[in-house]
PDB file of N, CA and C in Angstrom:
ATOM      1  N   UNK A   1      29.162   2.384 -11.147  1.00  0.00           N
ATOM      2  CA  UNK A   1      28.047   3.083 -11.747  1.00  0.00           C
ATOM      3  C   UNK A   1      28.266   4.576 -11.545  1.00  0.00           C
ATOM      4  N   UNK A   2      29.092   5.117 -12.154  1.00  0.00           N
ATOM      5  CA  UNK A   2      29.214   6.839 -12.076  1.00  0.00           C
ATOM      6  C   UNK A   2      30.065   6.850 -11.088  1.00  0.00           C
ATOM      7  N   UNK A   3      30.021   7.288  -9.869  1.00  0.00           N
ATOM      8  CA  UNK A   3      30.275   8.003  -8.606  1.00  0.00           C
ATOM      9  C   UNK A   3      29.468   6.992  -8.025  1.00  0.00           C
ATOM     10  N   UNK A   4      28.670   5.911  -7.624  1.00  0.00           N
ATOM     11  CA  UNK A   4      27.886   5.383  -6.943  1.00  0.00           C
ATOM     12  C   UNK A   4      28.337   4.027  -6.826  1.00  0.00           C
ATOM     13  N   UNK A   5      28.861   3.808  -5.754  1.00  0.00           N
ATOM     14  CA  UNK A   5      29.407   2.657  -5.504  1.00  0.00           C
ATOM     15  C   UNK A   5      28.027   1.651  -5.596  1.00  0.00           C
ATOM     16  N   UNK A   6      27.745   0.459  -6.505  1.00  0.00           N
ATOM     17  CA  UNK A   6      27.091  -0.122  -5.740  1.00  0.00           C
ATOM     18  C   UNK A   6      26.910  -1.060  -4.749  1.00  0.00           C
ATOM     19  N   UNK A   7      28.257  -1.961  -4.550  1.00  0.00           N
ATOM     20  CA  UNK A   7      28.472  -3.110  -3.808  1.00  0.00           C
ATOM     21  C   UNK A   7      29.653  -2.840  -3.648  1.00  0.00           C
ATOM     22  N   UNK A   8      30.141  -3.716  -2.483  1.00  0.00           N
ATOM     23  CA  UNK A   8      31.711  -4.376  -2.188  1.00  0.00           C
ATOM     24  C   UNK A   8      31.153  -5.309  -1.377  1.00  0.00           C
ATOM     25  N   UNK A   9      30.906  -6.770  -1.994  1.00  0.00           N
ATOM     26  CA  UNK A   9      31.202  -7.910  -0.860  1.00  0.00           C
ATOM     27  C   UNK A   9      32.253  -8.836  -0.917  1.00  0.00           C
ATOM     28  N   UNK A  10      32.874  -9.021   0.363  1.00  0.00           N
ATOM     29  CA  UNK A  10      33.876  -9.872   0.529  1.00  0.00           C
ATOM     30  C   UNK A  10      33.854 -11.030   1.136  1.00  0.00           C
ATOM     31  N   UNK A  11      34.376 -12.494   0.391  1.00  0.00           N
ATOM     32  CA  UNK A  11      33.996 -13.289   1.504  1.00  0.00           C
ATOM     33  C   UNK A  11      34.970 -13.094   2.824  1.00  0.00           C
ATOM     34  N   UNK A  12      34.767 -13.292   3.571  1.00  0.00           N
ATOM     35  CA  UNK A  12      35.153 -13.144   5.154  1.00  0.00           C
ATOM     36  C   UNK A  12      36.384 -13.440   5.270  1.00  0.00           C
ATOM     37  N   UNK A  13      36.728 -14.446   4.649  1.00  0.00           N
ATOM     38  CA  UNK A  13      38.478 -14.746   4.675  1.00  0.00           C
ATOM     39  C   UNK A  13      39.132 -13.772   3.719  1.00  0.00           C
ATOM     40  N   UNK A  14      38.640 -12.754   3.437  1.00  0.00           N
ATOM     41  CA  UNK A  14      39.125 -11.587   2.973  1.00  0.00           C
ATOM     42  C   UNK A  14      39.086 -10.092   3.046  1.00  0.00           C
ATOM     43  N   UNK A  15      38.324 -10.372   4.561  1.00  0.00           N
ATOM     44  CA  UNK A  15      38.331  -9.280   5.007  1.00  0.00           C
ATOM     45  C   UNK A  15      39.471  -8.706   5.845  1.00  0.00           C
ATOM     46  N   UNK A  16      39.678  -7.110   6.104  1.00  0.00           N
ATOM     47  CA  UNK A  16      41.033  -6.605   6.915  1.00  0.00           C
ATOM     48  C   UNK A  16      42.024  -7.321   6.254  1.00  0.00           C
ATOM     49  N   UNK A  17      42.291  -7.410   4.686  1.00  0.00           N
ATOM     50  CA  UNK A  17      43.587  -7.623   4.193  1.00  0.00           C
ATOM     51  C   UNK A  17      43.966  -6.606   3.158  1.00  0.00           C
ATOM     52  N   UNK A  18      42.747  -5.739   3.406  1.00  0.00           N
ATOM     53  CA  UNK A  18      43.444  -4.579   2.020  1.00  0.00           C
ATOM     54  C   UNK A  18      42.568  -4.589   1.124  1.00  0.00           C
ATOM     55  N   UNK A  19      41.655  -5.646   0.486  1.00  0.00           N
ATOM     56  CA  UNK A  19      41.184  -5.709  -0.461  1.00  0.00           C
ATOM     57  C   UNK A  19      40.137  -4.904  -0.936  1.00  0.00           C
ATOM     58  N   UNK A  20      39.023  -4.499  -0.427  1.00  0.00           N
ATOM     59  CA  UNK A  20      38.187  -3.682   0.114  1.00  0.00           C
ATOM     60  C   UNK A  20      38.999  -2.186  -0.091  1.00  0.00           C
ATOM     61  N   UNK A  21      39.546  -2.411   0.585  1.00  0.00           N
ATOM     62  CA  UNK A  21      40.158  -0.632   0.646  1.00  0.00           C
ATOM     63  C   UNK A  21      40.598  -0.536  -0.435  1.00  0.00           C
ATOM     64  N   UNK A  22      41.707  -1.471  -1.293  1.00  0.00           N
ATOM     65  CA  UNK A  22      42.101  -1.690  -2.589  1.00  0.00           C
ATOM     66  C   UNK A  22      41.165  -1.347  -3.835  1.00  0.00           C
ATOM     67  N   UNK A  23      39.524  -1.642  -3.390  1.00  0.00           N
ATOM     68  CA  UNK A  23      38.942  -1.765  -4.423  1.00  0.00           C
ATOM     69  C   UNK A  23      38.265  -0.493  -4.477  1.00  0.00           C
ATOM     70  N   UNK A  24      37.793   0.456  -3.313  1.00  0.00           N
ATOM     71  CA  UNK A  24      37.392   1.818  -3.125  1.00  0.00           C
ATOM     72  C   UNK A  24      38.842   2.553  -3.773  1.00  0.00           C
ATOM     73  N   UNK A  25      40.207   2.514  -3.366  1.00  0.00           N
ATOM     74  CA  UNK A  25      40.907   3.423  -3.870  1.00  0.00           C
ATOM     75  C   UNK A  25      40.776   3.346  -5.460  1.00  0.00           C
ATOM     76  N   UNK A  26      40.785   1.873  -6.148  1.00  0.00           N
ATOM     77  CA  UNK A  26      40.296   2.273  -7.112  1.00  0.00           C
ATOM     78  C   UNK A  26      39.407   3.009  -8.269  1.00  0.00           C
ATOM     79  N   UNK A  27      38.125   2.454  -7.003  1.00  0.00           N
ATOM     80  CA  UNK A  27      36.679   3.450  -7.223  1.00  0.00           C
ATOM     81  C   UNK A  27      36.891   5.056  -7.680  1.00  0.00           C
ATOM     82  N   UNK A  28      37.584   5.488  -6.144  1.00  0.00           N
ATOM     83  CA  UNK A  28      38.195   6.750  -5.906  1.00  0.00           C
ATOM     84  C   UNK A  28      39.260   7.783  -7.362  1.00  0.00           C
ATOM     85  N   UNK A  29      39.981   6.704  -7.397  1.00  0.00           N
ATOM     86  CA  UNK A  29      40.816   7.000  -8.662  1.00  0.00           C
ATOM     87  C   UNK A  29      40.466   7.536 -10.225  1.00  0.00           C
ATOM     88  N   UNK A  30      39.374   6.449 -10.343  1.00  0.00           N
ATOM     89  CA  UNK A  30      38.655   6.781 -11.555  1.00  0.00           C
ATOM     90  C   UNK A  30      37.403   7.767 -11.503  1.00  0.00           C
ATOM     91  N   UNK A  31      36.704   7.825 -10.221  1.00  0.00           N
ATOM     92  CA  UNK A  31      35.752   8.480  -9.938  1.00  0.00           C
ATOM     93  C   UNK A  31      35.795   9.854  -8.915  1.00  0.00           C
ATOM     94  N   UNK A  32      37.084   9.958  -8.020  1.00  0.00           N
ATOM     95  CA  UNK A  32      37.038  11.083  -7.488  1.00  0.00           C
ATOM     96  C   UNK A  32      36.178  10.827  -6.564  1.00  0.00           C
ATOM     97  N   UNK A  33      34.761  12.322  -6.054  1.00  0.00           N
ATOM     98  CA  UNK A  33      34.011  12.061  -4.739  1.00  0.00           C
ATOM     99  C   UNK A  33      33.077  10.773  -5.068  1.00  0.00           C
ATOM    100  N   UNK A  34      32.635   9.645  -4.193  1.00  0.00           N
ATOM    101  CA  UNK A  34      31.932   8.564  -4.183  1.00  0.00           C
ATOM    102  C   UNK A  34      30.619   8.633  -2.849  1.00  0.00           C
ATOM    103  N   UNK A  35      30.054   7.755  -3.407  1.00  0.00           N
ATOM    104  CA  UNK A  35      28.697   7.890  -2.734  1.00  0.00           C
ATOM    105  C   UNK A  35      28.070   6.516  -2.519  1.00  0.00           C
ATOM    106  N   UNK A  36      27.520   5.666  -1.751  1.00  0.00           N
ATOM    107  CA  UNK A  36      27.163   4.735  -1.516  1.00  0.00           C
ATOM    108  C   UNK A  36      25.981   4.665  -0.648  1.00  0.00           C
ATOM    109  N   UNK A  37      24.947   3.527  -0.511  1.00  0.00           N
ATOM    110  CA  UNK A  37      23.844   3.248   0.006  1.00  0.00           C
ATOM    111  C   UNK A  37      24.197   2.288   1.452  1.00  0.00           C
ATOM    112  N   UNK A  38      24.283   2.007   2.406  1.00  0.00           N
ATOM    113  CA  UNK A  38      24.359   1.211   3.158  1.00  0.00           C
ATOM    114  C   UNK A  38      23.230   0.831   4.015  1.00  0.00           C
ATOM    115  N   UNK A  39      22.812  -0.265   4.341  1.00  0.00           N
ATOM    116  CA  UNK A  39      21.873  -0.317   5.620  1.00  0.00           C
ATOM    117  C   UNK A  39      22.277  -0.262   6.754  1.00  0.00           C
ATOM    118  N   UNK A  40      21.912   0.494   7.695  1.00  0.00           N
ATOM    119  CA  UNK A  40      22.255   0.729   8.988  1.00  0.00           C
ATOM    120  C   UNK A  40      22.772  -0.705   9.532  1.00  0.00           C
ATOM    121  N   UNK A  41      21.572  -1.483   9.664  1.00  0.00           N
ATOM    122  CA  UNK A  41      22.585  -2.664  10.226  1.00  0.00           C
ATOM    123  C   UNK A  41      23.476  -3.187  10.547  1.00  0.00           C
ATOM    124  N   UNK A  42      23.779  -2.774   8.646  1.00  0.00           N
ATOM    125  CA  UNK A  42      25.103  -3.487   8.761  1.00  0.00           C
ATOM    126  C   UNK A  42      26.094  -3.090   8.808  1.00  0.00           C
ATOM    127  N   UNK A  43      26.969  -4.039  10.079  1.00  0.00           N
ATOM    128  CA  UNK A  43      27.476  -2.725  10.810  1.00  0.00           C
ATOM    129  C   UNK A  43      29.074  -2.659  10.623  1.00  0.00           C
ATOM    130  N   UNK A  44      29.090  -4.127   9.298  1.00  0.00           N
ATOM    131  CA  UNK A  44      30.883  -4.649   9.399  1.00  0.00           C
ATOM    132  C   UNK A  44      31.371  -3.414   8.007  1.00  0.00           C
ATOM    133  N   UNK A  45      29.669  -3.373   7.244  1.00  0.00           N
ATOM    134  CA  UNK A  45      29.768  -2.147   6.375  1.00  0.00           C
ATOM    135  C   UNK A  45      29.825  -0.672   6.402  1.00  0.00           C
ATOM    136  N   UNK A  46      29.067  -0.385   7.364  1.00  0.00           N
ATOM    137  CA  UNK A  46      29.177   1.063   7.827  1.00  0.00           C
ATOM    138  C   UNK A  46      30.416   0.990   8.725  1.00  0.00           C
ATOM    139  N   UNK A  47      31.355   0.216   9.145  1.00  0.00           N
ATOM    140  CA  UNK A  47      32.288   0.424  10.277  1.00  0.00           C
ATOM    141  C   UNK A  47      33.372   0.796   8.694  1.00  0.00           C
ATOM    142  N   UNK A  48      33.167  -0.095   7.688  1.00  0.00           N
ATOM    143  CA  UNK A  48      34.062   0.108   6.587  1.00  0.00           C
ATOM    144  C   UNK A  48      34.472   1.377   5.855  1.00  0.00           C
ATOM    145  N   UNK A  49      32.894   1.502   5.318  1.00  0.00           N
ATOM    146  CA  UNK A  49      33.006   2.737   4.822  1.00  0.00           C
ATOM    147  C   UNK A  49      33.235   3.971   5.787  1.00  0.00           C
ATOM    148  N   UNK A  50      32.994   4.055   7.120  1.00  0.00           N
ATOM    149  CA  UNK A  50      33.436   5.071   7.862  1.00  0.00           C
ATOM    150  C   UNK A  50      34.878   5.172   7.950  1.00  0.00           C
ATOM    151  N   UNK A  51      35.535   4.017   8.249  1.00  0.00           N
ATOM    152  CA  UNK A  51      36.948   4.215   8.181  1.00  0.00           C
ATOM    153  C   UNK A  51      37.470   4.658   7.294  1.00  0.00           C
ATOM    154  N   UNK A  52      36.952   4.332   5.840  1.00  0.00           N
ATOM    155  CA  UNK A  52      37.618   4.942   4.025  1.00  0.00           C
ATOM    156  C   UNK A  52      37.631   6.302   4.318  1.00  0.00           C
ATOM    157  N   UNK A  53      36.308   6.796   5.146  1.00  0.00           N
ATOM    158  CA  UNK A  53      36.767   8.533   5.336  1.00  0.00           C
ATOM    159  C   UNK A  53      34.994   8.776   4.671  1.00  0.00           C
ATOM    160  N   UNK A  54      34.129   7.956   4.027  1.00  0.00           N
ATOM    161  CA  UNK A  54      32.984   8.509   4.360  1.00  0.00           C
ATOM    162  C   UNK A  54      31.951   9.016   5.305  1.00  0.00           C
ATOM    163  N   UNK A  55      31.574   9.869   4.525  1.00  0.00           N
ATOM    164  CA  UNK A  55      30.739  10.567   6.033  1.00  0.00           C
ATOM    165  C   UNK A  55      29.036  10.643   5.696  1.00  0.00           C
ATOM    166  N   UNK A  56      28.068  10.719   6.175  1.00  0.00           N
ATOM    167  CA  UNK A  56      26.581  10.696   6.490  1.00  0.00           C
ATOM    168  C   UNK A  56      26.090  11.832   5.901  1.00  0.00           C
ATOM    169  N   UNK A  57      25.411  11.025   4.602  1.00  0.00           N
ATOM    170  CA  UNK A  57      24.760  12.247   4.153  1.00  0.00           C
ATOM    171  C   UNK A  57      22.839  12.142   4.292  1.00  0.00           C
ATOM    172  N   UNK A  58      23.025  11.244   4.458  1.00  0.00           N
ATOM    173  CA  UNK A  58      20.785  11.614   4.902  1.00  0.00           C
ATOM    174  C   UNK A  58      21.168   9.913   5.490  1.00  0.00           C
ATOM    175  N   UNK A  59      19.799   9.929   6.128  1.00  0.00           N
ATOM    176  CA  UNK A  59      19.160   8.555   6.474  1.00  0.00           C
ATOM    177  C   UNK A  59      17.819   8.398   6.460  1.00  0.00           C
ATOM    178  N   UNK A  60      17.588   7.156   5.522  1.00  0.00           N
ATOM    179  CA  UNK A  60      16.156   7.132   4.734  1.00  0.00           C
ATOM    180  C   UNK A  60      15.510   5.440   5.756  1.00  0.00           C
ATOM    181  N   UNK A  61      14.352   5.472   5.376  1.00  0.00           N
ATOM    182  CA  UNK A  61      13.762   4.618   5.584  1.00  0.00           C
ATOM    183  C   UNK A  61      13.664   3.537   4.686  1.00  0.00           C
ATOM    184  N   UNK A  62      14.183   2.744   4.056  1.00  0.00           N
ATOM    185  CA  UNK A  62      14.036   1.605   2.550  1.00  0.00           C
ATOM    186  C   UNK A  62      13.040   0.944   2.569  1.00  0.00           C
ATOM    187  N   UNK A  63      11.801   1.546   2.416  1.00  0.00           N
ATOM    188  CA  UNK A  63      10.474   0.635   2.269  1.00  0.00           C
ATOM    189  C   UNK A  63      10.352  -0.679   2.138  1.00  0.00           C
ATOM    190  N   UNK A  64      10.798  -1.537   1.179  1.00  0.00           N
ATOM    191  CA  UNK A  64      10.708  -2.814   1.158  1.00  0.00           C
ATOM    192  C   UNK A  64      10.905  -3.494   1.911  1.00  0.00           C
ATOM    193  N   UNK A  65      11.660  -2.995   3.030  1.00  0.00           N
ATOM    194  CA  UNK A  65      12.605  -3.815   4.238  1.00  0.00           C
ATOM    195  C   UNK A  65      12.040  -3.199   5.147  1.00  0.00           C
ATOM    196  N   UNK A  66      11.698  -2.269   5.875  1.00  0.00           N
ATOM    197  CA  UNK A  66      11.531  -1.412   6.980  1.00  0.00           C
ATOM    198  C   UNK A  66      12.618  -0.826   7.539  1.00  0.00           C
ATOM    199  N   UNK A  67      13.908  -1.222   6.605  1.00  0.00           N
ATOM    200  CA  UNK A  67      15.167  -0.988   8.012  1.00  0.00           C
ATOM    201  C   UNK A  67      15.834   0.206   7.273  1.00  0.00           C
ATOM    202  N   UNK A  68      16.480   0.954   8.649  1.00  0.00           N
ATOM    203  CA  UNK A  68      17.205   2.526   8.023  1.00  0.00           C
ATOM    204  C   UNK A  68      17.904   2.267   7.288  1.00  0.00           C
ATOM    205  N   UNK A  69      18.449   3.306   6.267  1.00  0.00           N
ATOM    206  CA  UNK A  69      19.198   3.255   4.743  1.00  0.00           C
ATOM    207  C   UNK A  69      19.987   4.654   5.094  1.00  0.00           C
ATOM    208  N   UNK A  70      21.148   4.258   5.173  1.00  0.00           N
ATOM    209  CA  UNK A  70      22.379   5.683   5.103  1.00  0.00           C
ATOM    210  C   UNK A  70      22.994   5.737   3.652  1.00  0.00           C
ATOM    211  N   UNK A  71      22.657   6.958   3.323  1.00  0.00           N
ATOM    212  CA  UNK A  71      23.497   7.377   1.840  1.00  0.00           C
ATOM    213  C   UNK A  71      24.590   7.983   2.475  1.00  0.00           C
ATOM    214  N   UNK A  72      26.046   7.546   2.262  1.00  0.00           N
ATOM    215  CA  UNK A  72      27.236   8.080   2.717  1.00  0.00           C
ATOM    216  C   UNK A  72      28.003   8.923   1.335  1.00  0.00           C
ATOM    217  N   UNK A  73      28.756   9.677   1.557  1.00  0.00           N
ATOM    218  CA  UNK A  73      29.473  10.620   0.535  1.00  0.00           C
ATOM    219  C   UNK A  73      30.969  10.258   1.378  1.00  0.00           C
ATOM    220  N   UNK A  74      31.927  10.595  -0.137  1.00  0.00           N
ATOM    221  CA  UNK A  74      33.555   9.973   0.244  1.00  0.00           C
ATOM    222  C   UNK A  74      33.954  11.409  -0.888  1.00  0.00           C
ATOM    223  N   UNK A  75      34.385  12.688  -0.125  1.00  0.00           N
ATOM    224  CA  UNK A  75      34.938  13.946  -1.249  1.00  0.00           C
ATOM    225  C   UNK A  75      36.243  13.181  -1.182  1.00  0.00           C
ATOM    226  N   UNK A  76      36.957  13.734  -2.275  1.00  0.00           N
ATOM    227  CA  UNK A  76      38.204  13.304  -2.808  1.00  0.00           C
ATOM    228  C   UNK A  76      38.973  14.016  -2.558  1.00  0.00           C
ATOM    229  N   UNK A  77      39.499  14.675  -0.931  1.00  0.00           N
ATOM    230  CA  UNK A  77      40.097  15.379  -1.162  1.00  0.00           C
ATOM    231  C   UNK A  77      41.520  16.021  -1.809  1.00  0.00           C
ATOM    232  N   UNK A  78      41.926  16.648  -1.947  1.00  0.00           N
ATOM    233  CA  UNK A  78      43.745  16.703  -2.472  1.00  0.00           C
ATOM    234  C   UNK A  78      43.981  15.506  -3.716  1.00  0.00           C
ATOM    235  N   UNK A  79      42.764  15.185  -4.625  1.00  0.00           N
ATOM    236  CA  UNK A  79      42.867  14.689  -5.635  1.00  0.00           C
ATOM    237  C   UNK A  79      43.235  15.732  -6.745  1.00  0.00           C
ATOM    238  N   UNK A  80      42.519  16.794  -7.136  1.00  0.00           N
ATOM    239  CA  UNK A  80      42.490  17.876  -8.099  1.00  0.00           C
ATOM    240  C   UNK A  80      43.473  18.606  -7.708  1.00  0.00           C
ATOM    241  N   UNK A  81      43.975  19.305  -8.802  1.00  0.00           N
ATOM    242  CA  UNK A  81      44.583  20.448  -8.358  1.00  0.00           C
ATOM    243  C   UNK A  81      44.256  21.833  -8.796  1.00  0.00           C
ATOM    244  N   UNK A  82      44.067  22.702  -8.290  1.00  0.00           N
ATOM    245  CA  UNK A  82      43.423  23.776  -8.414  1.00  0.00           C
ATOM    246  C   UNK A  82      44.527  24.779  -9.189  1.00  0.00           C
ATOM    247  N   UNK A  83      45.675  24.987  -9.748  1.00  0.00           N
ATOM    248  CA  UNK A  83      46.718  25.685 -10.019  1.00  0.00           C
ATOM    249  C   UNK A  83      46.212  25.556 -11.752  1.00  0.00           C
TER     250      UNK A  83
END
């Protein structure tokens, strides 16, 4: 959806094989800087996206749920070239 990741789920026997990361570099490729919603919780997701190299851009409260909501940002760096 634009720049806005909305999902990556994996079933479990496919996790830590690349795939995931496979599917953000793609993201990345076509989209450059990326942005995603995560719930704090979850923590096999935020351990994910922290490793891709996203970083913390606010933390909201998600009403429907009560539970914290991190919007993360992923800049692209050394994608563009400035010359």
């Amino acid at each position: 959806m634009g720049n806005e990741v909305g999902a990556i789920f994996l079933q479990p026997k496919y996790h830590s094989k690349g795939v995931g990361k496979a599917l953000m570099d793609k993201a990345q490729a076509l989209h450059g800087d990326l942005e995603v919603e995560v719930f704090k919780e979850n923590s096999i997701g935020c351990a994910f996206y922290f490793r891709y190299g996203f970083e913390l851009l606010k933390e909201t409260l998600h009403e429907p749920t009560g539970q914290q909501l991190l919007r993360l940002g992923f800049t692209a760096k050394g994608s563009y070239s400035t010359v």
